[in-house]
Protein backbone atom coordinates (compact mmCIF):
# COMPACT_ATOMS: atom_id res chain seq x y z
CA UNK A 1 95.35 110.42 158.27
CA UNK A 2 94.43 107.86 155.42
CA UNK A 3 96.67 107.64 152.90
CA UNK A 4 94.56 107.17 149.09
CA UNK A 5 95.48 104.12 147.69
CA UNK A 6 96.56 104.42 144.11
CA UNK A 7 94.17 102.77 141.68
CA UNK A 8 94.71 99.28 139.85
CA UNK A 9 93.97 100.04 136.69
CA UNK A 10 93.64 97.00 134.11
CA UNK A 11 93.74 96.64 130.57
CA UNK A 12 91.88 94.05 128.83
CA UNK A 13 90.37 93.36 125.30
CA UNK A 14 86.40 93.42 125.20
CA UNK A 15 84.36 90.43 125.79
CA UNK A 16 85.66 89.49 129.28
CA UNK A 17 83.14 89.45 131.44
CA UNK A 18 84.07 87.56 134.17
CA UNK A 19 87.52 90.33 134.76
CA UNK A 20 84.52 93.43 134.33
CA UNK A 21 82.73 91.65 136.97
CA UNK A 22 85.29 91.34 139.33
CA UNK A 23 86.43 94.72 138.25
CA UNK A 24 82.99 96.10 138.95
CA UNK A 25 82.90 95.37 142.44
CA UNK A 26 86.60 96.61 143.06
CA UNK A 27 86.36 100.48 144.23
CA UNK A 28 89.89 100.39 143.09
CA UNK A 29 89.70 99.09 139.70
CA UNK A 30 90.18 101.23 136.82
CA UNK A 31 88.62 99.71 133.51
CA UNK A 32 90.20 100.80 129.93
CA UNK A 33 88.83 99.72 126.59
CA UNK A 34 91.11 99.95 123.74
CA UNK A 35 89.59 102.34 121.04
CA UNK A 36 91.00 102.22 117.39
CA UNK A 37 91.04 104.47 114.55
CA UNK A 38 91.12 102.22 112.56
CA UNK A 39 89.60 98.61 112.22
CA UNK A 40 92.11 95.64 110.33
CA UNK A 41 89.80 93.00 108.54
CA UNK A 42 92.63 90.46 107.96
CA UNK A 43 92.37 89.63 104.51
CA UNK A 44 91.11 85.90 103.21
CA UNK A 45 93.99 83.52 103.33
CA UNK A 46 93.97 83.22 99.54
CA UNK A 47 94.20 86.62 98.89
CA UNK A 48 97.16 86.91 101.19
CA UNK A 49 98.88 83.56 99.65
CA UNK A 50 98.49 85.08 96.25
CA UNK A 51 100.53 88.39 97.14
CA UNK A 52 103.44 85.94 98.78
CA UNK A 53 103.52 83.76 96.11
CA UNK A 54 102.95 86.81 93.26
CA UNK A 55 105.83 88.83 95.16
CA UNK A 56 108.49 85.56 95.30
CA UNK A 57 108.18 84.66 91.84
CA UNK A 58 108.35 88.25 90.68
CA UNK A 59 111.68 88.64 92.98
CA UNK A 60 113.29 86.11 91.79
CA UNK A 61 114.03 87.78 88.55
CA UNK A 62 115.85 90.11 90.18
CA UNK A 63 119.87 90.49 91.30
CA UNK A 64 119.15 92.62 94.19
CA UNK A 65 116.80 94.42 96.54
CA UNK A 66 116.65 97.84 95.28
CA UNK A 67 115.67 96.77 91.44
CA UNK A 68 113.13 94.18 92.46
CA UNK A 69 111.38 96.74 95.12
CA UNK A 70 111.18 99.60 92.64
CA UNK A 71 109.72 97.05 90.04
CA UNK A 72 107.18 96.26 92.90
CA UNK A 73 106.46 100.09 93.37
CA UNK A 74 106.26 100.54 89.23
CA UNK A 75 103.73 97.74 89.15
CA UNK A 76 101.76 98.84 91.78
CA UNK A 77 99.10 101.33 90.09
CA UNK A 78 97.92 97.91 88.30
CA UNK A 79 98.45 95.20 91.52
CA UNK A 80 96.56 96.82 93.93
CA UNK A 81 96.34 94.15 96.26
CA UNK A 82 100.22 94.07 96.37
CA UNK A 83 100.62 97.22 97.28
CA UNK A 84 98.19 97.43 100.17
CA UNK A 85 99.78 94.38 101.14
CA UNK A 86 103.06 96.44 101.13
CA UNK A 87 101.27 99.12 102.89
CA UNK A 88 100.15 97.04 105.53
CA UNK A 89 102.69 94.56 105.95
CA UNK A 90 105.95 96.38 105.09
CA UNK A 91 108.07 93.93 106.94
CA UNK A 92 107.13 90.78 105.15
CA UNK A 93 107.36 93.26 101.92
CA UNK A 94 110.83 93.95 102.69
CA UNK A 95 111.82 90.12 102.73
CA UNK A 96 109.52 88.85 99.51
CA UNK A 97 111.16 91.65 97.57
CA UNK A 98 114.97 90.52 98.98
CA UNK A 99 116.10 87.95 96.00
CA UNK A 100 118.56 86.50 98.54
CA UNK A 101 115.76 86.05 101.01
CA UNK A 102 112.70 84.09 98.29
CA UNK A 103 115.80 82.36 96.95
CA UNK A 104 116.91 81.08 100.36
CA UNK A 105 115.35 77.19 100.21
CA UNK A 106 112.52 76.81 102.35
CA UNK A 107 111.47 80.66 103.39
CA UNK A 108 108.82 80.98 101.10
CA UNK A 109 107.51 78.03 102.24
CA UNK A 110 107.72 78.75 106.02
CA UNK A 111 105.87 81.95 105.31
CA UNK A 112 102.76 80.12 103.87
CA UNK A 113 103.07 77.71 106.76
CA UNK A 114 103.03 80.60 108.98
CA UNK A 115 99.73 82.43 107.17
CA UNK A 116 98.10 78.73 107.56
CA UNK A 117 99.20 78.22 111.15
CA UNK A 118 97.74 82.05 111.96
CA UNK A 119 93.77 80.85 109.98
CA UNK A 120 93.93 78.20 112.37
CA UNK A 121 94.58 80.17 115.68
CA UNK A 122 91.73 82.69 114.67
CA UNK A 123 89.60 80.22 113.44
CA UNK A 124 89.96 78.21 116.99
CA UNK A 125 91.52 74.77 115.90
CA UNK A 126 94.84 75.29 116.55
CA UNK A 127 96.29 77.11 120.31
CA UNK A 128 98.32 80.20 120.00
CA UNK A 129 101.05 78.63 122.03
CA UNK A 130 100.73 75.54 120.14
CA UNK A 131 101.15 77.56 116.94
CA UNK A 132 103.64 79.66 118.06
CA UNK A 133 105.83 76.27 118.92
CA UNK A 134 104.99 75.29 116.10
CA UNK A 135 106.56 77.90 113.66
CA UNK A 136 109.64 78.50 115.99
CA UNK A 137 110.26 74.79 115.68
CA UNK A 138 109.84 74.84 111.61
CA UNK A 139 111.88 78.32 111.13
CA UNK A 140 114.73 77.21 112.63
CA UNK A 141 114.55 73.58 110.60
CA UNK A 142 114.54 76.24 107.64
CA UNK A 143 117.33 78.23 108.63
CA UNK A 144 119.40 75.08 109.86
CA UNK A 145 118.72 73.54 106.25
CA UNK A 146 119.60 76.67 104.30
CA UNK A 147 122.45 77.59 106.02
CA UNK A 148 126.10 76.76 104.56
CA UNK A 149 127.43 74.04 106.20
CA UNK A 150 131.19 74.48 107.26
């Protein structure tokens, strides 16, 4: 008696044609297409540079965490764009409204690096790998240069 062979079952992101191909002609092959909810247009590069740089300066002013969040939640009825950039990006949120964090020599910076290096991957002229070298080799420059020497 035969024993059914499980089926392979792939994942991939639309638009490759040569795996459906292959996959076509495999009796085996299970095909899955990711469906979203909901579509994420990143957002122009200025737009984006303008929150980072709008949510540093503002934290700056601030002693601690707590005060310059809730100032950032106060102000957010009449900055829209910062807070659907808190909305969808809650992590980097968390860090440009950390005083310790925007004051911290060179993290700012290395986040605008980072937005650049990410326009060039989707825009084709830079490699993700290359990029992702790239950024790990900068951050820890950053952190090496802001951290207390002994």
């Amino acid at each position: 008696m035969d024993t059914p062979q499980a089926p392979v079952v792939r994942s991939m992101a639309a638009g490759q044609n040569e795996v459906e191909a292959r996959a076509a002609n495999d009796p085996n092959a299970v095909v899955m297409r990711a469906v979203y909810d909901n579509e994420f247009e990143p957002w122009p590069k200025a737009r984006l540079v303008r929150c980072v740089q709008a949510l540093a300066s503002q934290t700056r002013g601030f002693g601690n965490a707590e005060d310059a969040r809730d100032a950032a939640a106060r102000a957010a009825p009449g900055q829209p764009d910062a807070a659907e950039f808190a909305r969808l990006h809650p992590l980097l949120f968390q860090q440009l409204t950390d005083p310790d964090f925007v004051r911290r020599e060179g993290m700012v910076e290395l986040l605008l690096e980072m937005i650049d290096l990410q326009c060039d991957v989707q825009s084709g002229r830079v490699a993700e790998s290359v990029a992702r070298a790239r950024v790990s080799d900068r951050a820890l420059q950053v952190v090496m240069a802001s951290t207390p020497k002994e």
